[in-house]
PDB file of N, CA and C in Angstrom:
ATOM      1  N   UNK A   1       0.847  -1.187   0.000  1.00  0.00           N
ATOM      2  CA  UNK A   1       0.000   0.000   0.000  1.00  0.00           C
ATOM      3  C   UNK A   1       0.888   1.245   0.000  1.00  0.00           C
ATOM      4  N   UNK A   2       0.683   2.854  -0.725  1.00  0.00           N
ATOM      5  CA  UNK A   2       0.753   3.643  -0.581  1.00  0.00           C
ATOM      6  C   UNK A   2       1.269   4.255   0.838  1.00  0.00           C
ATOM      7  N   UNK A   3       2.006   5.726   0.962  1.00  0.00           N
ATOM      8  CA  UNK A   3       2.320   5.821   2.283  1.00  0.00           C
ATOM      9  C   UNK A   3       1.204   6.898   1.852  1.00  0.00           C
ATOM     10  N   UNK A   4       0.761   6.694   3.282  1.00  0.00           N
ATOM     11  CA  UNK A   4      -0.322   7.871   4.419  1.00  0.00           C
ATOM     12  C   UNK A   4      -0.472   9.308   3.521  1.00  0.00           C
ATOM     13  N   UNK A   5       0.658   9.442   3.289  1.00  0.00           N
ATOM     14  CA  UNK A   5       0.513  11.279   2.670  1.00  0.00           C
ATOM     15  C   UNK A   5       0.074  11.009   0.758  1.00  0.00           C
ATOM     16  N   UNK A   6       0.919   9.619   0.430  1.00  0.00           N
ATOM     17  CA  UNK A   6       0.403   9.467  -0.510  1.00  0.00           C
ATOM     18  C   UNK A   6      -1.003   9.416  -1.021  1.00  0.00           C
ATOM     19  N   UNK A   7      -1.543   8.494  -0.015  1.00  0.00           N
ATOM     20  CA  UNK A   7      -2.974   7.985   0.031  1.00  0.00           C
ATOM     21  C   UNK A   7      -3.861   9.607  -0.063  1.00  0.00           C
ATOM     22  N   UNK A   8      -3.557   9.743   1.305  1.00  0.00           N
ATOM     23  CA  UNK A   8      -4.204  10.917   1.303  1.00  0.00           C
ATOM     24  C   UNK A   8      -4.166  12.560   0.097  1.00  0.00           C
ATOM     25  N   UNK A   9      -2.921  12.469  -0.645  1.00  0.00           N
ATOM     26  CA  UNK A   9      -3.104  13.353  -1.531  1.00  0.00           C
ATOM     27  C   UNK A   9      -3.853  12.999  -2.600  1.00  0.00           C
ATOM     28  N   UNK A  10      -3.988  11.496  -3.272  1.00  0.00           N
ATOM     29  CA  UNK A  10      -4.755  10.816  -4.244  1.00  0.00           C
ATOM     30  C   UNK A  10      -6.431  10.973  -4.255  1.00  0.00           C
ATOM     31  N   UNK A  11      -6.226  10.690  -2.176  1.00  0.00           N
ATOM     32  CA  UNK A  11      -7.859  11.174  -1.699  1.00  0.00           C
ATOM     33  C   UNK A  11      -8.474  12.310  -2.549  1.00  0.00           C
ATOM     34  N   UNK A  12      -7.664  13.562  -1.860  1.00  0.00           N
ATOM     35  CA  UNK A  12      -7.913  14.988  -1.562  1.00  0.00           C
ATOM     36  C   UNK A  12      -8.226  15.424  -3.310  1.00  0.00           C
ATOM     37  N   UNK A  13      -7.020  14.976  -3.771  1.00  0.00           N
ATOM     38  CA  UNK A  13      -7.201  15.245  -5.869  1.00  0.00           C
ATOM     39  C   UNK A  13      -8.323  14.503  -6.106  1.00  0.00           C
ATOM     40  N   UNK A  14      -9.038  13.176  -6.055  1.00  0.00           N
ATOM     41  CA  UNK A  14      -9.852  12.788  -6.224  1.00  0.00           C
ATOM     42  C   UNK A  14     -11.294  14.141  -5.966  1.00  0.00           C
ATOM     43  N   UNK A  15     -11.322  14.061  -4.079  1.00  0.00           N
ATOM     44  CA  UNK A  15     -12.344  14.947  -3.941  1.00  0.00           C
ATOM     45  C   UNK A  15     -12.979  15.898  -4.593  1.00  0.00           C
ATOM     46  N   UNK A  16     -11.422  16.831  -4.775  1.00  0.00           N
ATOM     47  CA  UNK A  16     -12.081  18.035  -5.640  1.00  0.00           C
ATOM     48  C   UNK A  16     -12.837  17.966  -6.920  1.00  0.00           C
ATOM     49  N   UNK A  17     -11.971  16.736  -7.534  1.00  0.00           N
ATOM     50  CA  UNK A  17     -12.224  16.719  -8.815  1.00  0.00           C
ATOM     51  C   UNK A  17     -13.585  16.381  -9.100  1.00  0.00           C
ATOM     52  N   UNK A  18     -14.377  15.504  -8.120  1.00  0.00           N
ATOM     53  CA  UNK A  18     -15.642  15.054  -7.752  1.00  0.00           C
ATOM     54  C   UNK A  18     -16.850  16.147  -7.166  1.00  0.00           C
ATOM     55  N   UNK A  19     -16.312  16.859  -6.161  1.00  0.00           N
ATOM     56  CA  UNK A  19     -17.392  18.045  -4.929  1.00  0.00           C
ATOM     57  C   UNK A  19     -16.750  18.692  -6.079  1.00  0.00           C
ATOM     58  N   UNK A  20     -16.440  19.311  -6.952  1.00  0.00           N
ATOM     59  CA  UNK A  20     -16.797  21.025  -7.092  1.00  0.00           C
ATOM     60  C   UNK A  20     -16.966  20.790  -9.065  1.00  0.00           C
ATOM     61  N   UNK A  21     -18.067  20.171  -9.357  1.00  0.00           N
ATOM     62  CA  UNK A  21     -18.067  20.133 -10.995  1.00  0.00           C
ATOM     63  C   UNK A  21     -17.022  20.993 -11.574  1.00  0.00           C
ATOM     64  N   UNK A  22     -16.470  20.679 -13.034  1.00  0.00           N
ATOM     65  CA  UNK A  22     -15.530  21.573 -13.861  1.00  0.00           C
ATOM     66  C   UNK A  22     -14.253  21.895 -13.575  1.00  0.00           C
ATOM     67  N   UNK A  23     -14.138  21.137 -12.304  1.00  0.00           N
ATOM     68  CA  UNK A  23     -12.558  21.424 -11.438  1.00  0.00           C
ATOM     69  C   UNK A  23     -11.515  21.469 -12.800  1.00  0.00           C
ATOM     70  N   UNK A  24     -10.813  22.383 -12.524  1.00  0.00           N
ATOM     71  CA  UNK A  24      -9.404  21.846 -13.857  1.00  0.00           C
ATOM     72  C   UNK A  24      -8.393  22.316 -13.183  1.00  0.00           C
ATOM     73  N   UNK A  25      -7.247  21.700 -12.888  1.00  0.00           N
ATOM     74  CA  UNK A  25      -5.966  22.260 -12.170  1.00  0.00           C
ATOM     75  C   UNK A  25      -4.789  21.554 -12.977  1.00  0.00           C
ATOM     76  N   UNK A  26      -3.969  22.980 -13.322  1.00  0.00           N
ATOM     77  CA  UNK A  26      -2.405  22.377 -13.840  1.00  0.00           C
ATOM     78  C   UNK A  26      -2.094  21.313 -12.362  1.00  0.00           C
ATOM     79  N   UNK A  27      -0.986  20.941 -12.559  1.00  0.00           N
ATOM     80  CA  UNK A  27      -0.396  19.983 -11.571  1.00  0.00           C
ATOM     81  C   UNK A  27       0.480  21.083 -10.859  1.00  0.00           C
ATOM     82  N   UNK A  28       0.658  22.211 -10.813  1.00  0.00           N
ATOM     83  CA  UNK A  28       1.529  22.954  -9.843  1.00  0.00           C
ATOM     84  C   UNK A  28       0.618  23.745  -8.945  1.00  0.00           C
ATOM     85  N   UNK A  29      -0.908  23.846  -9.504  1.00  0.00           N
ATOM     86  CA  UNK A  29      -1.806  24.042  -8.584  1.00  0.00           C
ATOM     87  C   UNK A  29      -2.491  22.787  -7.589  1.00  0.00           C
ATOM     88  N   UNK A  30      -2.427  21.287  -8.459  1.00  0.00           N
ATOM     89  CA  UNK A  30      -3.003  20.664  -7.360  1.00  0.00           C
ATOM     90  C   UNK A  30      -1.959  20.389  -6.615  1.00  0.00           C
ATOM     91  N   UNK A  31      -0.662  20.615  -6.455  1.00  0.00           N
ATOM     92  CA  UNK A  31       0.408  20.315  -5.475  1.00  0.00           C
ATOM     93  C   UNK A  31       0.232  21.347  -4.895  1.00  0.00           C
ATOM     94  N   UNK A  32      -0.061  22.299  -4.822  1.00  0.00           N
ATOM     95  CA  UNK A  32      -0.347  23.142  -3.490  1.00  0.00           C
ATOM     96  C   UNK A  32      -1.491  23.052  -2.765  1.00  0.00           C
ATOM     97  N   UNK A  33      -2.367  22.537  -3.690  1.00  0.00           N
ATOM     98  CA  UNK A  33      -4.137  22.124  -2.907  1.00  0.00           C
ATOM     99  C   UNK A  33      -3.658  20.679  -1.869  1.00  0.00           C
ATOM    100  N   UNK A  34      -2.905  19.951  -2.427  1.00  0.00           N
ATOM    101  CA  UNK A  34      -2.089  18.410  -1.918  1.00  0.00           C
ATOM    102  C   UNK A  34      -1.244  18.839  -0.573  1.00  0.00           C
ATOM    103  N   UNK A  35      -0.378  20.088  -0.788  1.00  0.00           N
ATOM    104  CA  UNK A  35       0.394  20.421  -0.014  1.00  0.00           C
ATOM    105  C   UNK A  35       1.676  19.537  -0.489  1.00  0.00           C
ATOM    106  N   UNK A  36       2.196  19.213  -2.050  1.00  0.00           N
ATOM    107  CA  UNK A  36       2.891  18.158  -2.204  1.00  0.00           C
ATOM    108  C   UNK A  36       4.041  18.884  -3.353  1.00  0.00           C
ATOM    109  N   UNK A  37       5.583  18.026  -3.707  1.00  0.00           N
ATOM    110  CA  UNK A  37       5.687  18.559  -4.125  1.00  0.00           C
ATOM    111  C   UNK A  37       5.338  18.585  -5.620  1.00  0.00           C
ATOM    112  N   UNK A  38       5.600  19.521  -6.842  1.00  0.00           N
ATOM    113  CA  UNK A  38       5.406  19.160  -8.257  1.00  0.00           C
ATOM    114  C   UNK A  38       5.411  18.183  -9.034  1.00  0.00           C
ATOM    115  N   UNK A  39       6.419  17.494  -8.365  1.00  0.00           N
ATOM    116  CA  UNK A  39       6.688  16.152  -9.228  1.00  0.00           C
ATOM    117  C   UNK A  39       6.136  15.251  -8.604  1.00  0.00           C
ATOM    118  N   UNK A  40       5.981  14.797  -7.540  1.00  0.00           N
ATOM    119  CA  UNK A  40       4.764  14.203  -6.882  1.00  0.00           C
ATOM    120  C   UNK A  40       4.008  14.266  -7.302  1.00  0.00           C
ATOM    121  N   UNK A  41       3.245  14.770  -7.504  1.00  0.00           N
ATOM    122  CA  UNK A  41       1.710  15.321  -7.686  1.00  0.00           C
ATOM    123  C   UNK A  41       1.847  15.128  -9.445  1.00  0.00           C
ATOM    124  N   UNK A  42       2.496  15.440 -10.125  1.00  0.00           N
ATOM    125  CA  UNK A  42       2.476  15.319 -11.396  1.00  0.00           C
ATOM    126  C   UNK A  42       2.642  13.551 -11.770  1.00  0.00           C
ATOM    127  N   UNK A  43       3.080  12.433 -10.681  1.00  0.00           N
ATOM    128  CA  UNK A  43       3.162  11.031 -10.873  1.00  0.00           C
ATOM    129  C   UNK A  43       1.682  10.893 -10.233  1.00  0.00           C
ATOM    130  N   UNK A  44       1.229  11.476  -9.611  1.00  0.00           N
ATOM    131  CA  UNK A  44      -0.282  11.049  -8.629  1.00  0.00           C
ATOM    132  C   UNK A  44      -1.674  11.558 -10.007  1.00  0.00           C
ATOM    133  N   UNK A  45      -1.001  12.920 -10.938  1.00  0.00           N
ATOM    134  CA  UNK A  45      -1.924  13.203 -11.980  1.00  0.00           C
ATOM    135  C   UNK A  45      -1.967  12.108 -13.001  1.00  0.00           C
ATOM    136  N   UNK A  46      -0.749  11.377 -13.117  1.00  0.00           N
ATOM    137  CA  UNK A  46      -0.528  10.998 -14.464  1.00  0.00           C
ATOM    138  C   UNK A  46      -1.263   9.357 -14.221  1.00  0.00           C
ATOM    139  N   UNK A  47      -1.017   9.112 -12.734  1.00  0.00           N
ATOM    140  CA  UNK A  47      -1.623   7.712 -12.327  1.00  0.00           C
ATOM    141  C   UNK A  47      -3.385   7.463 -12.434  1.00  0.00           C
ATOM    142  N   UNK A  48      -4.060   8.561 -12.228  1.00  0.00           N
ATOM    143  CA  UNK A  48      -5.054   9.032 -12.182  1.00  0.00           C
ATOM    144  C   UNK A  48      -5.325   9.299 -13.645  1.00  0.00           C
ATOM    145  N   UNK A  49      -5.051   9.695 -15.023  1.00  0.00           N
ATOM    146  CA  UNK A  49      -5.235   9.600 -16.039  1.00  0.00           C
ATOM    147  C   UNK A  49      -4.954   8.465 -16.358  1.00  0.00           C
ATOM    148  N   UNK A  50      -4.234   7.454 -16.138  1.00  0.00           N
ATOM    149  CA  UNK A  50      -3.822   6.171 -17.323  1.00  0.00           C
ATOM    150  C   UNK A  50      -5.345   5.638 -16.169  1.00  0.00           C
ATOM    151  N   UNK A  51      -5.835   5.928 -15.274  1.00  0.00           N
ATOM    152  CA  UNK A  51      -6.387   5.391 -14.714  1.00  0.00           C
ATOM    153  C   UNK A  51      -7.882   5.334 -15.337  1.00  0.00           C
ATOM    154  N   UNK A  52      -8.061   6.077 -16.230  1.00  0.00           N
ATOM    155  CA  UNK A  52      -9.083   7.087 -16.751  1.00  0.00           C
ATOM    156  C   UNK A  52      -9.792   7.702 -16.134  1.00  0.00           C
ATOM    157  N   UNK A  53      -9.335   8.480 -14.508  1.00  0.00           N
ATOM    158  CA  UNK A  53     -10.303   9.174 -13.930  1.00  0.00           C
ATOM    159  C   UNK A  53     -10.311  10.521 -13.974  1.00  0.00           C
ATOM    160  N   UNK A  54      -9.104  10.904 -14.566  1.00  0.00           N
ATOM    161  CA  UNK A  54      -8.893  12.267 -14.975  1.00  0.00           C
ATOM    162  C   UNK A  54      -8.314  12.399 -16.733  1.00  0.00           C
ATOM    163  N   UNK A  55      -8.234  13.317 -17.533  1.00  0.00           N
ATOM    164  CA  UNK A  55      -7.905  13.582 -18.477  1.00  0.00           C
ATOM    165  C   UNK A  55      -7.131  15.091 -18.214  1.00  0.00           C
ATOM    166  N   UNK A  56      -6.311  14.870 -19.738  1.00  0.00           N
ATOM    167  CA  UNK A  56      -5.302  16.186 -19.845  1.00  0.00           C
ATOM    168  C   UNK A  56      -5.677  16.725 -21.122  1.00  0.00           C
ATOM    169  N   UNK A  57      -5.818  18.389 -20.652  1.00  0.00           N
ATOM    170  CA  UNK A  57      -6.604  18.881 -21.861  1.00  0.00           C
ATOM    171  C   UNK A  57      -5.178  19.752 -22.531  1.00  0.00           C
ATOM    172  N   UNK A  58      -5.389  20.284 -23.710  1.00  0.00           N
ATOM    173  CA  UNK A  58      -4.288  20.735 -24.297  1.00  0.00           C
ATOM    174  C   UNK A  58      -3.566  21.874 -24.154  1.00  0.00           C
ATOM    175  N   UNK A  59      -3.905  22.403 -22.921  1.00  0.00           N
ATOM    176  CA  UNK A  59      -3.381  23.738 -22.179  1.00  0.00           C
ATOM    177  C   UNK A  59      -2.911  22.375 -20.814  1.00  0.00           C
ATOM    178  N   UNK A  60      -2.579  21.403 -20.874  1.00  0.00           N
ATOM    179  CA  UNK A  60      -2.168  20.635 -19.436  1.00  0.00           C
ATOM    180  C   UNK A  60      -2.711  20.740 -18.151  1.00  0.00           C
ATOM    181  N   UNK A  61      -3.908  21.070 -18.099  1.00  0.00           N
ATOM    182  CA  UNK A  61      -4.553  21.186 -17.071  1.00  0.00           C
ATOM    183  C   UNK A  61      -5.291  20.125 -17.105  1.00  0.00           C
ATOM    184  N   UNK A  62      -5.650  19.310 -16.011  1.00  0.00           N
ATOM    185  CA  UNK A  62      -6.438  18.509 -15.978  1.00  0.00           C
ATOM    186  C   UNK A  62      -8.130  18.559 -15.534  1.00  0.00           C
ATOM    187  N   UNK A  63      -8.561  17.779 -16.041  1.00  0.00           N
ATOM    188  CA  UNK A  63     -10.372  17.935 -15.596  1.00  0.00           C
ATOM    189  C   UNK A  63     -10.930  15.920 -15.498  1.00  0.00           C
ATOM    190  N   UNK A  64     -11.561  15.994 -15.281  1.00  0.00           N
ATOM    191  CA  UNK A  64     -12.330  14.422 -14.873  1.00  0.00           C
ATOM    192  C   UNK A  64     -12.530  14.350 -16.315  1.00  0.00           C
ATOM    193  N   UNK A  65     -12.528  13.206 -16.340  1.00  0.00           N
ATOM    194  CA  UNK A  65     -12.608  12.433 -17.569  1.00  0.00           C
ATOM    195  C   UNK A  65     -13.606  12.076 -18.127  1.00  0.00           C
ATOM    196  N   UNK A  66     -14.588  12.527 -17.317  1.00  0.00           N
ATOM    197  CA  UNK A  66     -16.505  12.506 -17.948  1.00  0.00           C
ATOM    198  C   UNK A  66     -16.807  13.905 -18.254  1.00  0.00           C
ATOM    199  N   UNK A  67     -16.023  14.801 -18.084  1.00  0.00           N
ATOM    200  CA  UNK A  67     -16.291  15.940 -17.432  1.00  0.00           C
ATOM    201  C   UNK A  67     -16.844  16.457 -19.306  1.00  0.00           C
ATOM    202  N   UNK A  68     -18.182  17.420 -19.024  1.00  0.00           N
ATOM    203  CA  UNK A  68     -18.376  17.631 -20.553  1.00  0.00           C
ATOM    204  C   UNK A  68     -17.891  18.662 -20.468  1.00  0.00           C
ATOM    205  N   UNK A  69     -17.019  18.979 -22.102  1.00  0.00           N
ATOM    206  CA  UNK A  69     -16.931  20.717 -22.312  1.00  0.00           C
ATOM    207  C   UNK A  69     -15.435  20.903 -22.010  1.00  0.00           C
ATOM    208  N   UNK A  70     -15.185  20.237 -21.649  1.00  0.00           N
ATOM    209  CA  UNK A  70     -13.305  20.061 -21.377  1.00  0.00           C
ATOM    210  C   UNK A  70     -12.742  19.533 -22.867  1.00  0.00           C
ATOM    211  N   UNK A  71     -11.532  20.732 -22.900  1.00  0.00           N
ATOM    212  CA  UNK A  71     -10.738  20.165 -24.158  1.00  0.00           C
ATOM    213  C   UNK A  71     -10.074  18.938 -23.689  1.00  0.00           C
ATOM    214  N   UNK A  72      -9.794  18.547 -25.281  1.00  0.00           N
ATOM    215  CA  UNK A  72      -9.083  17.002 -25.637  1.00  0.00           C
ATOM    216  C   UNK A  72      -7.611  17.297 -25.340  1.00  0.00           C
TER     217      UNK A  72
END
């Protein structure tokens, strides 16, 4: 299993992306929402896309992967 801070930043990126419709965050903003650093958070984004629960739109910001109205 994941360590504790891991878990919990995967949580927290999940949440938002879920409670607040249309969420879109580069990865240097959700590492500060995480409290984590860049590159962290950019292996926790990228795990979460191959995952298909998030997508990367063509400005690199990410949005949920159902999410309508989000670029490709």
């Amino acid at each position: 299993m994941g360590s504790p801070r891991i878990v919990d930043a995967v949580t927290r990126l999940k949440g938002a992306f879920l409670e607040i419709p249309g969420t879109k965050l580069k990865a240097a903003e959700a590492a500060r929402l995480c409290g984590l650093e860049t590159p962290v958070c950019d292996i926790i984004l990228d795990v979460l896309s191959d995952a298909g629960f998030l997508r990367r739109g063509s400005d690199r910001s990410f949005v949920r992967a159902d999410s309508e109205g989000a670029d490709n």
